[in-house]
Every structure is written in C-alpha cells, then in structure tokens.
Protein backbone atom coordinates (compact mmCIF):
# COMPACT_ATOMS: atom_id res chain seq x y z
CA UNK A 1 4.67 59.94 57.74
CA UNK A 2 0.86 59.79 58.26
CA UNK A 3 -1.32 57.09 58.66
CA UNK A 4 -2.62 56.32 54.80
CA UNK A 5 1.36 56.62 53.65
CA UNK A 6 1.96 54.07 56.01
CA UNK A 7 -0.82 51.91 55.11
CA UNK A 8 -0.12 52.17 51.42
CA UNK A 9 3.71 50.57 52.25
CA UNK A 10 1.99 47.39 53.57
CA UNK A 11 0.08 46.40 50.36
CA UNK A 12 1.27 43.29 49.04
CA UNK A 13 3.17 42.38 51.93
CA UNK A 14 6.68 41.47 51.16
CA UNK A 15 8.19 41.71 55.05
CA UNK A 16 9.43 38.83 55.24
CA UNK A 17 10.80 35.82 53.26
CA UNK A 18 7.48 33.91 53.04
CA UNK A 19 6.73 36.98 50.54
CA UNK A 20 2.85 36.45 50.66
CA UNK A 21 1.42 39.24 49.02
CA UNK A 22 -1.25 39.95 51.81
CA UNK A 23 -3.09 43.31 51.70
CA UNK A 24 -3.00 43.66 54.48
CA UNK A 25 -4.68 47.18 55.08
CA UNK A 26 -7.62 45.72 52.51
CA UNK A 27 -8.00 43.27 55.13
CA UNK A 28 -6.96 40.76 54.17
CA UNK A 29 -4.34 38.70 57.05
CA UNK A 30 -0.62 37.97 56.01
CA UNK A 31 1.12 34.29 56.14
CA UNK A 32 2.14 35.00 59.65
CA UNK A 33 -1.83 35.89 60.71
CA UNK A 34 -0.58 39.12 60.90
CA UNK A 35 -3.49 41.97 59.86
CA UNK A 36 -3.15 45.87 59.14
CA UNK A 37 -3.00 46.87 62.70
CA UNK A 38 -0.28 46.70 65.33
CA UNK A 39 -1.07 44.34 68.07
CA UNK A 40 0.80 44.16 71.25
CA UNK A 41 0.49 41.50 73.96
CA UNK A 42 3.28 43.01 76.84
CA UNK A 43 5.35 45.88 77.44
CA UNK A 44 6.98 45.51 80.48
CA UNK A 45 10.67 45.64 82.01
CA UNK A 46 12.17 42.14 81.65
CA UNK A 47 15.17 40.77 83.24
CA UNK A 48 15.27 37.25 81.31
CA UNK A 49 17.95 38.52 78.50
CA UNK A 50 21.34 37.83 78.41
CA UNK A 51 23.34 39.80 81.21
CA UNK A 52 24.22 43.01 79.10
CA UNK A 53 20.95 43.58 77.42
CA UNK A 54 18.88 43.27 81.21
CA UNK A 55 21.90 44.66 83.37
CA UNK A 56 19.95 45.59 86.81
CA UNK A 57 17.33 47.59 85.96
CA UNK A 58 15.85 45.34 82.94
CA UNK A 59 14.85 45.41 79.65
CA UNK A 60 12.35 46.99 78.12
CA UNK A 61 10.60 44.77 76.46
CA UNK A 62 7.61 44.77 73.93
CA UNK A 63 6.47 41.47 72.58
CA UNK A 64 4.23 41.82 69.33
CA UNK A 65 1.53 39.66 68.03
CA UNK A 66 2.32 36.83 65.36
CA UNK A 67 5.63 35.41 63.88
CA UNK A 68 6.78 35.10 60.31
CA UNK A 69 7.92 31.74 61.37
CA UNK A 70 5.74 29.71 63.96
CA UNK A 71 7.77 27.05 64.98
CA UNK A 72 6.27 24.04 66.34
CA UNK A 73 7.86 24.06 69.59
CA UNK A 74 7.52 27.60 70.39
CA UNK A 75 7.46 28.78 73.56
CA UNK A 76 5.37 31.58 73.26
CA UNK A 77 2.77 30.22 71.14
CA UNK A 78 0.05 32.11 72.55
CA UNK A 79 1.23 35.28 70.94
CA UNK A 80 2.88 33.70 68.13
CA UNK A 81 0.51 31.15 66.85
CA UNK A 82 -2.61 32.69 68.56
CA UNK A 83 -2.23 36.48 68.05
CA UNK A 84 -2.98 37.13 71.61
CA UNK A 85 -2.73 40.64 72.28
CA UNK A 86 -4.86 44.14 71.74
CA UNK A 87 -4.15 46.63 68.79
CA UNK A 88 -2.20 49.69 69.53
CA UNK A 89 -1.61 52.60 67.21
CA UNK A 90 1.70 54.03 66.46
CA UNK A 91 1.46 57.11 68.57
CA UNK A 92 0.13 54.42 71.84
CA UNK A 93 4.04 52.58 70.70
CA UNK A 94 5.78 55.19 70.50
CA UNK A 95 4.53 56.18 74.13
CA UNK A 96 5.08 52.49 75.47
CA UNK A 97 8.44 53.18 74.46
CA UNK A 98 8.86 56.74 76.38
CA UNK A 99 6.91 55.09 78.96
CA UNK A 100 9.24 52.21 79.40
CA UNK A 101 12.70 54.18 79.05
CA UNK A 102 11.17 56.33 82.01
CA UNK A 103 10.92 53.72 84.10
CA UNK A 104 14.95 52.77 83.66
CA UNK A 105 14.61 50.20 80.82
CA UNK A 106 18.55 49.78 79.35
CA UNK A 107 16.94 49.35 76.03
CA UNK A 108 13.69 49.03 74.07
CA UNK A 109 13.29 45.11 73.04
CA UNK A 110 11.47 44.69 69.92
CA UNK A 111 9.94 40.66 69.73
CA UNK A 112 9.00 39.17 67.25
CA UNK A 113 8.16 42.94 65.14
CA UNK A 114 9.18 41.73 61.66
CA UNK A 115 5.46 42.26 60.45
CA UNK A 116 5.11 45.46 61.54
CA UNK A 117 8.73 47.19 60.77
CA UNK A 118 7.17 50.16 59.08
CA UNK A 119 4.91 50.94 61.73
CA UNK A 120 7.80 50.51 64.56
CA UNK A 121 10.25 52.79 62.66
CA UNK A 122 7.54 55.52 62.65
CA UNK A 123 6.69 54.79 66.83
CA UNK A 124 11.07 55.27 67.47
CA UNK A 125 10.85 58.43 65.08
CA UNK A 126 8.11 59.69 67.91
CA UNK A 127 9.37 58.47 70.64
CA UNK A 128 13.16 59.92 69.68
CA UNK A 129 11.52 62.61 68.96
CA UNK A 130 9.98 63.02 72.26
CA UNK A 131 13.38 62.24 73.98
CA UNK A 132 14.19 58.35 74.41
CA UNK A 133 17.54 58.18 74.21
CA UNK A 134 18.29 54.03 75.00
CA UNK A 135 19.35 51.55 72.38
CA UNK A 136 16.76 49.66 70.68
CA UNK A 137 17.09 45.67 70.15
CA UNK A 138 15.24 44.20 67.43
CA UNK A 139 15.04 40.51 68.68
CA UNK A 140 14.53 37.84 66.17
CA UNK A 141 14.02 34.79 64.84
CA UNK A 142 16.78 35.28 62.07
CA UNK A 143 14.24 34.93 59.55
CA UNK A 144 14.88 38.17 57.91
CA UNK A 145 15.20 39.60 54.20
CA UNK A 146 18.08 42.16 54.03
CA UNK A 147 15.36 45.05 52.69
CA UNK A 148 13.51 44.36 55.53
CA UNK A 149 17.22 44.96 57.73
CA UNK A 150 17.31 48.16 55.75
CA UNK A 151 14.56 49.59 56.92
CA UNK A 152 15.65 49.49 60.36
CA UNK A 153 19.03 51.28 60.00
CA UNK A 154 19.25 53.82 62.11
CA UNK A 155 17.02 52.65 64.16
CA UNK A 156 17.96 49.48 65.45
CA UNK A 157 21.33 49.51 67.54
CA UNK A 158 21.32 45.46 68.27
CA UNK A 159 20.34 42.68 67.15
CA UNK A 160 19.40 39.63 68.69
CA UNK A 161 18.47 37.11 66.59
CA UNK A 162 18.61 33.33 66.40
CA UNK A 163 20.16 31.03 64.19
CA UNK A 164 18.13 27.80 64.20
CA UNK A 165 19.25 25.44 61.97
CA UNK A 166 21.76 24.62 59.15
CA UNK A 167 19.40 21.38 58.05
CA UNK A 168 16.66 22.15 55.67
CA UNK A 169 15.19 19.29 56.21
CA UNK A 170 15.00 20.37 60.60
CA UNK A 171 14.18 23.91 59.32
CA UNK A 172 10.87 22.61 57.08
CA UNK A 173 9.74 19.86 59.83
CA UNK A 174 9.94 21.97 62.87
CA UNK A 175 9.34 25.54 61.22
CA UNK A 176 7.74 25.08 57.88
CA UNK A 177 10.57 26.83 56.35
CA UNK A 178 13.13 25.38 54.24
CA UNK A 179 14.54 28.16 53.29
CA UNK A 180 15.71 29.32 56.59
CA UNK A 181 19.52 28.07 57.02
CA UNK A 182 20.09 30.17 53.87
CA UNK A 183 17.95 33.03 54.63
CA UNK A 184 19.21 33.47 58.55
CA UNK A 185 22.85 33.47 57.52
CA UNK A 186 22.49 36.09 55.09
CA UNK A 187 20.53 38.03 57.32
CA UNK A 188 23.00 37.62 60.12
CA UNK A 189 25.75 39.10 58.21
CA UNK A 190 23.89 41.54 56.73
CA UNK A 191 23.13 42.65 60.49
CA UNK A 192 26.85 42.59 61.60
CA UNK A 193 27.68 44.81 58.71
CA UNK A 194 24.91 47.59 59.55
CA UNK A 195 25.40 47.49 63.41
CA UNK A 196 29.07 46.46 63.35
CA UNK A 197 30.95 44.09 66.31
CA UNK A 198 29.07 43.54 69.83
CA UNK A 199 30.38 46.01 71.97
CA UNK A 200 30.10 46.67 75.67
CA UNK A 201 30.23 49.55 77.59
CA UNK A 202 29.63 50.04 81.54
CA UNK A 203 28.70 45.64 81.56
CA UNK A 204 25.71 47.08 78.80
CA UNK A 205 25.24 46.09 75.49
CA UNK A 206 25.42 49.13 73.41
CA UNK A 207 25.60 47.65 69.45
CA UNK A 208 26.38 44.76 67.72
CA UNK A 209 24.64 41.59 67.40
CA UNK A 210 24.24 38.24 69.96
CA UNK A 211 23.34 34.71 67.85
CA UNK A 212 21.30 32.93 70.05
CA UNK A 213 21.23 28.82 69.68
CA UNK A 214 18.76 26.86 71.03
CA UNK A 215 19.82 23.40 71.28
CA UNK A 216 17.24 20.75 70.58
CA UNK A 217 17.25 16.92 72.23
CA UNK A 218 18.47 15.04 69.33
CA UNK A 219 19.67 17.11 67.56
CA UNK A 220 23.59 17.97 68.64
CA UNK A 221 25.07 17.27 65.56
CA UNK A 222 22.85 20.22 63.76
CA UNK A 223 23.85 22.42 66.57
CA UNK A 224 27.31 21.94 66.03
CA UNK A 225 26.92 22.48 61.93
CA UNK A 226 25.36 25.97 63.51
CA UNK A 227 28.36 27.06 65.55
CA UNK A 228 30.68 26.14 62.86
CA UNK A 229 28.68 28.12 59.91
CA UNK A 230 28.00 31.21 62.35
CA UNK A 231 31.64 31.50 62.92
CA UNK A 232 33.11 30.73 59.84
CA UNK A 233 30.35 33.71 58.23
CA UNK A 234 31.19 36.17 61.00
CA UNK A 235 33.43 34.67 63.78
CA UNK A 236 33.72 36.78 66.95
CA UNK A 237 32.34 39.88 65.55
CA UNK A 238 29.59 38.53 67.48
CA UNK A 239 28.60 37.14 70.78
CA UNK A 240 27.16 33.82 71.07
CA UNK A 241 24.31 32.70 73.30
CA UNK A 242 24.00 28.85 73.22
CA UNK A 243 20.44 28.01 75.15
CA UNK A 244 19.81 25.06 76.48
CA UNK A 245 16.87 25.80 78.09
CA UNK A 246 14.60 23.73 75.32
CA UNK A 247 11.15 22.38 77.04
CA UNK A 248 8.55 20.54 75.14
CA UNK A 249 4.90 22.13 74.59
CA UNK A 250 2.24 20.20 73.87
CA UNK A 251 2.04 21.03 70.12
CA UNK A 252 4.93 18.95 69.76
CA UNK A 253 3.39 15.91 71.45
CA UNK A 254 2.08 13.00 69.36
CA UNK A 255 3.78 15.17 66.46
CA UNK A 256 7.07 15.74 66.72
CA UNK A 257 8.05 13.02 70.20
CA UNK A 258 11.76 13.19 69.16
CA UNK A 259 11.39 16.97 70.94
CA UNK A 260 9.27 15.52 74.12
CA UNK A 261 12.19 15.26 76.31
CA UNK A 262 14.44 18.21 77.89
CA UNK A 263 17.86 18.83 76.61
CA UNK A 264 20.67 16.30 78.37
CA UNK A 265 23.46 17.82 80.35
CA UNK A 266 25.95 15.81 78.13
CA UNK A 267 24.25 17.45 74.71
CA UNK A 268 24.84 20.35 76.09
CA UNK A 269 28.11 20.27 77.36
CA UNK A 270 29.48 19.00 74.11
CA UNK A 271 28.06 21.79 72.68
CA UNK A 272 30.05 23.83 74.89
CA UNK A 273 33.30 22.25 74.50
CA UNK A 274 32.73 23.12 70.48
CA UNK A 275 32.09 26.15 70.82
CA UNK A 276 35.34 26.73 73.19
CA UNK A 277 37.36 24.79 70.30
CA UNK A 278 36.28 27.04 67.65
CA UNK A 279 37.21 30.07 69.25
CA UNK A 280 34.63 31.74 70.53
CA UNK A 281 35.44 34.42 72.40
CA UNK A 282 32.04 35.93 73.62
CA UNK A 283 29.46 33.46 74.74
CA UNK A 284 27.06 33.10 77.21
CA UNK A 285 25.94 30.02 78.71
CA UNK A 286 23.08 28.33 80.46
CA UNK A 287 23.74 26.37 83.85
CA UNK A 288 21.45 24.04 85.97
CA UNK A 289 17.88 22.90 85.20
CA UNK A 290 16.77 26.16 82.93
CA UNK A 291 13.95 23.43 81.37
CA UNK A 292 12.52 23.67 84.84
CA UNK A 293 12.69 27.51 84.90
CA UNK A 294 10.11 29.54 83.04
CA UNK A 295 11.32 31.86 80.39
CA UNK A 296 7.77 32.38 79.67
CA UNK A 297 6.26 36.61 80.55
CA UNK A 298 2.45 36.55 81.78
CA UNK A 299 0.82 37.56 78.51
CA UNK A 300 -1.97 39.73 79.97
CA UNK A 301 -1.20 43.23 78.15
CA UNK A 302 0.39 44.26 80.90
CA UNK A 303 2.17 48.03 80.07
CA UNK A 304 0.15 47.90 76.52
C-alpha cells in the first residue's frame, strides 16, 4: 500500500468511538491530538507486563503518541495528553519492530496505537515481510470500535486491553467518555472472538486476550460491577489482571481529590476475594506497595 493510499484511509477520521471527522492528512489534528503522522515516544524491551507477555527476555514494547481517551489520572500523560514523542514513518516502524524482535523481544507491544491502526498494519506487513516472526500485542485502553478490531485481524495475536468502568457517570468524570462501559464490553468480546481463549505455551503468552482492572480508591464497588460484567460477557476465556497499583498525578489534584490517595490493602483484597468467588480461573495479581513502584518507562525516544 503506498503512502497517498494510506493517507487517503485517514480522511475523516473515524478510528475510534469519539468519531471526529479530523482530516487528518489535510492537517487538521484528531480528538485525541493525534495528526497525519506516526509519532513514537519509546521502543524499547520492557519487563513491566504481566509474567507471560515479558517472560525473561522482555517485551518489546512501542508506546505511541496520544490516546483516544485521556484519562485524568493517567499515568503516562506526557505521551498521552502531551504528544511527546518524534514522527517516524512506516518503513522506520516496521524496522523498530525487526529491530526489537532481534534483540529477543517475546512480542511486539503496541500502546496506545488506536490512531494510527492503518499505518501499524502496513509497518507488521514490512516487518513480516522482512522476517519477524513474534506475536504482536495490541495494548489498550478498551476503547475500541469493532471496525477498528477488524482491521487488525491477522495481525494482532493478543490483546491487552482494559476495562475501566461499568459507571457512566465514573467513565464521563474521569475519562470524558460516557460511552465507554458500553463501548469496552463490546469491544472486548469482539476481541475474544477474533483471537480466541488466552493460551500459554512454554510460560508465554501466545493468543488470547488479558482484561486488565485498575482499581481506583473509592471506588470498589465499580470494580466489582467490572469483574462481574467481564465474566458474565466472556468468563474465563480470558485472563484477568486486577492492578492495584493506582497513584495519584497531579492533574487529579484540586480536581478530582477523591483519587489523591493510593489504593488501600483492604480495597484491594476484597477485590480479590470477588474475583476468586466468581470463578476466575486466570488472574494475576499485584502484591506489596506497587503505588510506591514506578510503572512509568523514561520517555526519551529511546529505540525510536
């Protein structure tokens, strides 16, 4: 596909469900601040995933400019809310990708690439073409519109996405987007039935999907409504990852003060004892003071 075909697919763009109509290759900037060109702020192996997606050797992550969603408490606002990062083109992706397989990556971890899905599908094209062979996650915020999925089959092998909120009312305070308890399910099935159940081979994730929870202070009762929609929509087809790693960032101070404090053992543990009533048969858990630990890559184009 060459460059001006490519172009032409992002006018009006309808990526994702805020549907803003951008033209983006007129340059003009989509809902998500998101312009014509790829930007990239890291590509680097990263060892911060759950177990079978970083195994030993890490996983190799690239983590794109912007977010369809921009939550208030993100932790990685300076890429997401920002745009921190330096344009690429989709032959320089497509050799991050070679580059990073060749230096033992277990996958190739797509962040936060929603607004530039036509573009990535043409970099894996290359870079399959030029011999990377490893699964590729697409990792999420579960914000995703089912033709938007669909262009990625095929090409993504897992998915890791996150399922907020089942509140509205959480999902248009915190992200701006009421739509998203409705939107993420659907998209979450829709991503078990094109990738099928989470499957493990060797202690490495090789397909399937992992629903990652982040559990906010306060807000238990929401977190348990999550669990208990997830698995009723697509029970232990999938493995769940229930976070509870939550620490406040200054855009929430003076705003949002309910989220200004860490996550409380006792949240979380109930949580956990949910979870373990429900059913769940795959899960992965946080222990100690993860608030304390940083999550966070140096943004600093490192590997772009």
């Amino acid at each position: 596909m060459g460059e001006g075909r490519r172009n032409a697919g992002m006018r009006g763009c309808m990526l994702c469900p805020r549907s803003c109509g951008a033209v983006r290759e007129a340059g003009e900037r989509g809902r998500c601040g998101a312009g014509a060109e790829l930007r990239v702020a890291r590509a680097a192996l990263h060892f911060w995933e759950e177990p079978p997606i970083s195994g030993e050797c890490g996983s190799g992550t690239v983590f794109f400019s912007y977010c369809p969603l921009g939550c208030r408490y993100c932790q990685n606002a300076e890429i997401s809310h920002e745009g921190f990062g330096k344009p690429v083109t989709v032959g320089r992706l497509a050799e991050i990708f070679c580059e990073l397989a060749a230096l033992g990556a277990h996958n190739i971890n797509l962040v936060t690439a929603t607004q530039y899905v036509p573009q990535v599908v043409e970099a894996l094209k290359r870079a399959q073409g030029a011999g990377m062979s490893v699964p590729v996650v697409f990792n999420t915020s579960g914000y995703e519109l089912p033709k938007t999925l669909g262009l990625l089959d095929g090409w993504a092998d897992i998915y890791l996405t996150d399922l907020k909120y089942v509140s509205p009312q959480l999902a248009l305070r915190y992200s701006d987007a009421e739509d998203y308890p409705a939107v993420a399910l659907r998209a979450l099935v829709a991503m078990v039935e094109q990738v099928g159940e989470y499957t493990v081979r060797d202690g490495l994730m090789t397909r399937g999907v992992i629903v990652r929870h982040l559990l906010l202070p306060g807000h238990l009762d929401d977190s348990l409504e999550v669990l208990r929609t997830s698995f009723d929509a697509v029970g232990n087809q999938v493995c769940y990852s229930l976070m509870s790693q939550y620490t406040p960032m200054p855009a929430v101070m003076g705003r949002h003060d309910e989220l200004s404090r860490a996550v409380r053992e006792e949240e979380y543990a109930r949580l956990i004892d949910y979870a373990l009533d429900l059913g769940i048969r795959h899960s992965f858990m946080q222990e100690g003071d993860t608030a304390e630990e940083s999550f966070i890559p140096p943004f600093d184009l490192t590997g772009v």
